[in-house]
PDB file of N, CA and C in Angstrom:
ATOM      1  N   UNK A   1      -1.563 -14.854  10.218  1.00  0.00           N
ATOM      2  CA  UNK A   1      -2.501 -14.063   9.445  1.00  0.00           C
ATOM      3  C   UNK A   1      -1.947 -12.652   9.249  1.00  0.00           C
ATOM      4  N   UNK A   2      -1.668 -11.914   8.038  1.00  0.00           N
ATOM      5  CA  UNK A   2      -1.378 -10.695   7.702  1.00  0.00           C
ATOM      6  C   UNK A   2      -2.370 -10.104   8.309  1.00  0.00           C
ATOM      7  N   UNK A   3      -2.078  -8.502   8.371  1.00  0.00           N
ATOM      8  CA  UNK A   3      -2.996  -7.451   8.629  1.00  0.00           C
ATOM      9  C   UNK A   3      -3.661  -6.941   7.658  1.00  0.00           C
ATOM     10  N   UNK A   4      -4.950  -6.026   7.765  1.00  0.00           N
ATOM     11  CA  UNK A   4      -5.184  -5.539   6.872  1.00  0.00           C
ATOM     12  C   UNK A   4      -4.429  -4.442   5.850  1.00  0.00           C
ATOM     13  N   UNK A   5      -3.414  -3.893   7.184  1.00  0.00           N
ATOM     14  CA  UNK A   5      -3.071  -2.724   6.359  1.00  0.00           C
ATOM     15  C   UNK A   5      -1.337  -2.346   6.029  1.00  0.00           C
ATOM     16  N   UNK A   6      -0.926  -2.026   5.451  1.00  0.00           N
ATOM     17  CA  UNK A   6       0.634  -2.214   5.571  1.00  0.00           C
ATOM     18  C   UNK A   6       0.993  -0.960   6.142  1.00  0.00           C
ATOM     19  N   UNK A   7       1.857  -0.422   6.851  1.00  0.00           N
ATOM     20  CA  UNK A   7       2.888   0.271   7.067  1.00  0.00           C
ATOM     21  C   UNK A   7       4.271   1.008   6.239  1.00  0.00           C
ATOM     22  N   UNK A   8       4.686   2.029   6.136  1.00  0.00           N
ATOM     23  CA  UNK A   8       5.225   2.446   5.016  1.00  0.00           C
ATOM     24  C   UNK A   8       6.520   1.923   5.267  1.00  0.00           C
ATOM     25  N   UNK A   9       7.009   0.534   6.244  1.00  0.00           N
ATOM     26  CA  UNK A   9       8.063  -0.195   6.210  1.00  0.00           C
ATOM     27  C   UNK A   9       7.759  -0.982   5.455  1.00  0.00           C
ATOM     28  N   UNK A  10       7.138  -1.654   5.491  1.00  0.00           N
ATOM     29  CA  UNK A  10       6.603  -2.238   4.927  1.00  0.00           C
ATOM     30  C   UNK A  10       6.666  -2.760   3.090  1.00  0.00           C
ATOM     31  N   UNK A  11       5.797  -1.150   2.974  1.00  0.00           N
ATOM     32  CA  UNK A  11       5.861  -1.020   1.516  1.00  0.00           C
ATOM     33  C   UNK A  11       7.119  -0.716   0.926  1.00  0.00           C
ATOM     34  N   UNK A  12       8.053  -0.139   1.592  1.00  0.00           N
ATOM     35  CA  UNK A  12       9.163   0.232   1.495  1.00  0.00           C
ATOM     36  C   UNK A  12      10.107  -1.016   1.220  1.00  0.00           C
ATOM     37  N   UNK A  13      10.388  -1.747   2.127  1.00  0.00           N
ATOM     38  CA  UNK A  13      10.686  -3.438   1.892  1.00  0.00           C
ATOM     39  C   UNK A  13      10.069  -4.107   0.792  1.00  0.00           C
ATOM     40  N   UNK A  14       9.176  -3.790   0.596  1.00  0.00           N
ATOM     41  CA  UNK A  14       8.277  -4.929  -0.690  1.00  0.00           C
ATOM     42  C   UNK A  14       9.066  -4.149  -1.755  1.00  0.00           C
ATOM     43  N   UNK A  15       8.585  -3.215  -2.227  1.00  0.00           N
ATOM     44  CA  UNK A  15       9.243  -2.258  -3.428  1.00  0.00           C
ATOM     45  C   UNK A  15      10.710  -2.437  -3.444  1.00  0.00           C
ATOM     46  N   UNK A  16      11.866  -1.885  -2.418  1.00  0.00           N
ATOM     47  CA  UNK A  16      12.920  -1.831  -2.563  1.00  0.00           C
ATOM     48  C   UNK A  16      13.355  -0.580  -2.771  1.00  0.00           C
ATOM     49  N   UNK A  17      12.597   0.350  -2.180  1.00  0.00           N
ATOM     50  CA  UNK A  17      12.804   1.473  -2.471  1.00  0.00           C
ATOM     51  C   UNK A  17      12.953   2.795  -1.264  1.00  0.00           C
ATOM     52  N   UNK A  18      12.792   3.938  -0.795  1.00  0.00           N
ATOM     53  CA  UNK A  18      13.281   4.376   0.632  1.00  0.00           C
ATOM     54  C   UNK A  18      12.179   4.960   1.183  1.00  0.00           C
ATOM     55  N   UNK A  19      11.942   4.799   2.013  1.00  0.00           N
ATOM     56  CA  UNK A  19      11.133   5.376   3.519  1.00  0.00           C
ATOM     57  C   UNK A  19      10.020   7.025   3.069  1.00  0.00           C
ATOM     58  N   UNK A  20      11.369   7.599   2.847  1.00  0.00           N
ATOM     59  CA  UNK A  20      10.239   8.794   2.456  1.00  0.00           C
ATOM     60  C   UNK A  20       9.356   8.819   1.024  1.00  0.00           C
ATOM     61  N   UNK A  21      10.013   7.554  -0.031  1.00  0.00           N
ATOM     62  CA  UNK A  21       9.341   7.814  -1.453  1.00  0.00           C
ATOM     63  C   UNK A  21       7.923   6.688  -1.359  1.00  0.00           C
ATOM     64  N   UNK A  22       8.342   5.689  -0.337  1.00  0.00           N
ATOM     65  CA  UNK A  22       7.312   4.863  -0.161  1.00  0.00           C
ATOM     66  C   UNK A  22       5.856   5.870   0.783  1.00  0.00           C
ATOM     67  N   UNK A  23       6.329   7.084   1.592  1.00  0.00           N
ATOM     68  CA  UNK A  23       5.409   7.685   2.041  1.00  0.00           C
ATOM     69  C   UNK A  23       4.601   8.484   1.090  1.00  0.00           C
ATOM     70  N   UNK A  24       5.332   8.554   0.073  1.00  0.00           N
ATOM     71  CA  UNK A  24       4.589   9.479  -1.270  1.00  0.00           C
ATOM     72  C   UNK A  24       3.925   8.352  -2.059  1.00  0.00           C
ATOM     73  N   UNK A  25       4.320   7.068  -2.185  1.00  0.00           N
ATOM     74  CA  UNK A  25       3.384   6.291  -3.085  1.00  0.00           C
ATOM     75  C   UNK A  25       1.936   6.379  -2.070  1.00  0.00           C
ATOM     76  N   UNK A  26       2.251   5.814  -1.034  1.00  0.00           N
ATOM     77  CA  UNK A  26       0.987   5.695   0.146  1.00  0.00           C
ATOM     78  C   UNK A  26       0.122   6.755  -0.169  1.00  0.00           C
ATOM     79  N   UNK A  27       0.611   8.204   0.376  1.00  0.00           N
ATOM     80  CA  UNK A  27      -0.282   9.165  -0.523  1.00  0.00           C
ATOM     81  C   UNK A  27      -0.865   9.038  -1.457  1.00  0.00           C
ATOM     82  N   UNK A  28      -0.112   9.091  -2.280  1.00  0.00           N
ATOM     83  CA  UNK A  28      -1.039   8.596  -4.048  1.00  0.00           C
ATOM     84  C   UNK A  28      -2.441   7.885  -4.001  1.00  0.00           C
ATOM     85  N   UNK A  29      -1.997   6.993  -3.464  1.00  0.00           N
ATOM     86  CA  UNK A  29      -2.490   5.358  -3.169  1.00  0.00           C
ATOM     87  C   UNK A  29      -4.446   6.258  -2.545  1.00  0.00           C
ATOM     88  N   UNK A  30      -3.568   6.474  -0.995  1.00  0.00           N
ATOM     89  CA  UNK A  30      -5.103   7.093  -0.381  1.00  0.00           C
ATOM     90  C   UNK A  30      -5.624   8.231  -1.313  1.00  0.00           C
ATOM     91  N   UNK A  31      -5.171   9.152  -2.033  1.00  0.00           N
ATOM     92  CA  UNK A  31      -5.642   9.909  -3.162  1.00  0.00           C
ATOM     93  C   UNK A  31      -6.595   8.981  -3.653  1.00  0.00           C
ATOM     94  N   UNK A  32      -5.989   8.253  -4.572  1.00  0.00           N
ATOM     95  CA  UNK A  32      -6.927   7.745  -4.987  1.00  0.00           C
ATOM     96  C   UNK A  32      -8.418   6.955  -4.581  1.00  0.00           C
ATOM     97  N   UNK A  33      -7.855   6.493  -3.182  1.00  0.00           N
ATOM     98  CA  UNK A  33      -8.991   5.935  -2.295  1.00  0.00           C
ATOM     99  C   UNK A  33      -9.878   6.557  -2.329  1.00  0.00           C
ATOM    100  N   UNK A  34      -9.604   7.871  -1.528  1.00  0.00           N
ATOM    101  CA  UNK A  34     -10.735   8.929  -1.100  1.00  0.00           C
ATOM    102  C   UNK A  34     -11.607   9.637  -1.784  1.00  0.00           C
ATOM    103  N   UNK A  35     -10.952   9.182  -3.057  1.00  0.00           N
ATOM    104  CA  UNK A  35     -11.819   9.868  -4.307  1.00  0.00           C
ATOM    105  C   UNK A  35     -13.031   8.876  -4.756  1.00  0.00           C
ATOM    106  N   UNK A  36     -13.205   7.425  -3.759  1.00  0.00           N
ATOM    107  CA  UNK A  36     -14.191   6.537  -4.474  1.00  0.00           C
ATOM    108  C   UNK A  36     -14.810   6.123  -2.881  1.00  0.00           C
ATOM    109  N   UNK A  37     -14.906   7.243  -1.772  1.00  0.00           N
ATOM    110  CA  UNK A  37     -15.462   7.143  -0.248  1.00  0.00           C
ATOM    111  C   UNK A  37     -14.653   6.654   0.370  1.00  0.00           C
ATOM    112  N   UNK A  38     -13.615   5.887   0.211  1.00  0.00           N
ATOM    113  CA  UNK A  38     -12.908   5.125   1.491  1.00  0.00           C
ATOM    114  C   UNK A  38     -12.145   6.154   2.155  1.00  0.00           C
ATOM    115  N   UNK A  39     -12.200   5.597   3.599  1.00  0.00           N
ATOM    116  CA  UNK A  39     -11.841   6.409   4.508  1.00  0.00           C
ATOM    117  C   UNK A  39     -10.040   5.561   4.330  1.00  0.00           C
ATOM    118  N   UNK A  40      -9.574   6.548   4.550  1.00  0.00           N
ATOM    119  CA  UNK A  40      -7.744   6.129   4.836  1.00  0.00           C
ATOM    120  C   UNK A  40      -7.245   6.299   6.032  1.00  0.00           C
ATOM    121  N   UNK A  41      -5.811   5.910   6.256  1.00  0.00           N
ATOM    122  CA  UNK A  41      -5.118   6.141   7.369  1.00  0.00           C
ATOM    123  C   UNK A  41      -3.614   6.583   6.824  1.00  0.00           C
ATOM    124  N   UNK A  42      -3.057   7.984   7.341  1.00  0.00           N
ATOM    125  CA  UNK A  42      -2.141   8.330   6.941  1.00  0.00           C
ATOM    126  C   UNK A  42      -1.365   7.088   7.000  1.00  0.00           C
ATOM    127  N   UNK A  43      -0.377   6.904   6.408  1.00  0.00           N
ATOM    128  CA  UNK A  43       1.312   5.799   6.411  1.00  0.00           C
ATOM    129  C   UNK A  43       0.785   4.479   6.462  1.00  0.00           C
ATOM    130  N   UNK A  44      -0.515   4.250   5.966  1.00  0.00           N
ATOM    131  CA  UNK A  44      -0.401   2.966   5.680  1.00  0.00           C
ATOM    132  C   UNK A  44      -2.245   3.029   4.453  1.00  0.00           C
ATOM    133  N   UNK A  45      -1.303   1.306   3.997  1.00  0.00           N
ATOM    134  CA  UNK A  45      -2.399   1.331   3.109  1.00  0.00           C
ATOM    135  C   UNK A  45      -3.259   0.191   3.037  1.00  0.00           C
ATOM    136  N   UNK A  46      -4.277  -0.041   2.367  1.00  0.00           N
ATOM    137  CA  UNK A  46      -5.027  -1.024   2.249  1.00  0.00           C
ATOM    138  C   UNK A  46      -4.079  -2.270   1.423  1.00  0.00           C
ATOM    139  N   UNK A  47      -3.928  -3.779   2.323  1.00  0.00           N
ATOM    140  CA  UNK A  47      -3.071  -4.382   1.491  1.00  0.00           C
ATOM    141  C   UNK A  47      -3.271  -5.198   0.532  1.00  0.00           C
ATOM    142  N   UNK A  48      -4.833  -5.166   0.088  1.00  0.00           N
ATOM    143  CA  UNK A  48      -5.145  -5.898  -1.152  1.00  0.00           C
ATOM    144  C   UNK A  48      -5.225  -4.242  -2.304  1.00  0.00           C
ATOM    145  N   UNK A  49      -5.453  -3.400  -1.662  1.00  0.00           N
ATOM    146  CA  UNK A  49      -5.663  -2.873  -2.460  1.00  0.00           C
ATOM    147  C   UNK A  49      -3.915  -2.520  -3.545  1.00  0.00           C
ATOM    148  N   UNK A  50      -2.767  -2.668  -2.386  1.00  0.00           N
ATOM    149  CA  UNK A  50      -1.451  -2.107  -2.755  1.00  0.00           C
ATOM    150  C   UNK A  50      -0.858  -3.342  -3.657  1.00  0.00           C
ATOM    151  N   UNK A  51      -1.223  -4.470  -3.675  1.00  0.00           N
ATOM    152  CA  UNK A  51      -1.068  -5.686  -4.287  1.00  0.00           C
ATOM    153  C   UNK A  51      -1.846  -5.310  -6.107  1.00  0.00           C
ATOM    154  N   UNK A  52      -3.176  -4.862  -5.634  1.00  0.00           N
ATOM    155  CA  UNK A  52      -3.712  -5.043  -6.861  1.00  0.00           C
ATOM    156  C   UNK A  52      -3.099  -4.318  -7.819  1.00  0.00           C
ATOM    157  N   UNK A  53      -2.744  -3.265  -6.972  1.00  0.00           N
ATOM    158  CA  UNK A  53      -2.195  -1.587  -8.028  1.00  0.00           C
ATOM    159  C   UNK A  53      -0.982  -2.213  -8.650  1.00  0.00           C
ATOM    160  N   UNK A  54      -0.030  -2.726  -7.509  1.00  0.00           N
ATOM    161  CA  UNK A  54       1.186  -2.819  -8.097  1.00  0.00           C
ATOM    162  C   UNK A  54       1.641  -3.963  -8.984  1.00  0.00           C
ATOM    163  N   UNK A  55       0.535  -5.308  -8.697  1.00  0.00           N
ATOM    164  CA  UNK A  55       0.696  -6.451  -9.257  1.00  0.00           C
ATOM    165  C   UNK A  55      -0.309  -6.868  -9.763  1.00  0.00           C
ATOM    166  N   UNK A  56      -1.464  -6.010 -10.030  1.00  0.00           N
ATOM    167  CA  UNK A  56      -2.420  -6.571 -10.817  1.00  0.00           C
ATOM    168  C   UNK A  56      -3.213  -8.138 -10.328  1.00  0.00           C
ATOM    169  N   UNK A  57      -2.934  -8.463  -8.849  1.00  0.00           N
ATOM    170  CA  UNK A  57      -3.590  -9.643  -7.970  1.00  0.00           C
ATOM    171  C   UNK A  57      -4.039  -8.877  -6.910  1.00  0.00           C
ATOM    172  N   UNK A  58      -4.683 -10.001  -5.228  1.00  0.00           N
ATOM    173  CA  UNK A  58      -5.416  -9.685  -4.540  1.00  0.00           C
ATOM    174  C   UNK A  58      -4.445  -9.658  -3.708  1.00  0.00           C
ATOM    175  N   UNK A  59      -3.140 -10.505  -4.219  1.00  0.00           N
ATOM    176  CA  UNK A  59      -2.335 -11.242  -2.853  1.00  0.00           C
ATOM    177  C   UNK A  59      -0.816 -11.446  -3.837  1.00  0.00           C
ATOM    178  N   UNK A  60       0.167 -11.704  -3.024  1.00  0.00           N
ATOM    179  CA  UNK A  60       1.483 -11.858  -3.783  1.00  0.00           C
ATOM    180  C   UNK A  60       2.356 -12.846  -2.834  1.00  0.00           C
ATOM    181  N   UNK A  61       2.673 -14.222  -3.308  1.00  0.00           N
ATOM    182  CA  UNK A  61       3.158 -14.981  -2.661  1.00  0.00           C
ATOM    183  C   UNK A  61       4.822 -15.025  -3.117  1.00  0.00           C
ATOM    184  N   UNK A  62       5.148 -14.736  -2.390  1.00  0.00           N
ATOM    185  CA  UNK A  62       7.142 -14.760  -2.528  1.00  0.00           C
ATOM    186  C   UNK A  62       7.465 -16.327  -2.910  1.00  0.00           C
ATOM    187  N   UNK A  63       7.974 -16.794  -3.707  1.00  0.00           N
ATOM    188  CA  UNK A  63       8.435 -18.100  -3.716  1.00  0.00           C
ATOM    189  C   UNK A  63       9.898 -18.510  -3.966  1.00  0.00           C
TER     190      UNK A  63
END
């Protein structure tokens, strides 16, 4: 079972992209959260929510 929340290794691995730019999407990301009540957690994010943004689904299956 996944977690709820990803880690900015994480996102960093999924994207393909580096450590500190994946800590600036995360930002973004909770920006935007906090602006509609959700509470965040620095360096990580909600992982349906990082799916939906980036892929327009709930979930993303590697095949």
């Amino acid at each position: 079972m996944q977690k709820m929340f990803m880690r900015v290794e994480e996102v960093a691995e999924e994207l393909d992209v580096s450590v500190p730019y994946a800590y600036k999407l995360i930002r973004q990301m909770n920006a935007e959260l906090k602006k509609t009540g959700c509470v965040t957690i620095a360096g990580r994010i909600d992982r349906k929510y990082f799916y939906e943004h980036f892929y327009g689904t709930k979930s993303y299956e590697r095949g």
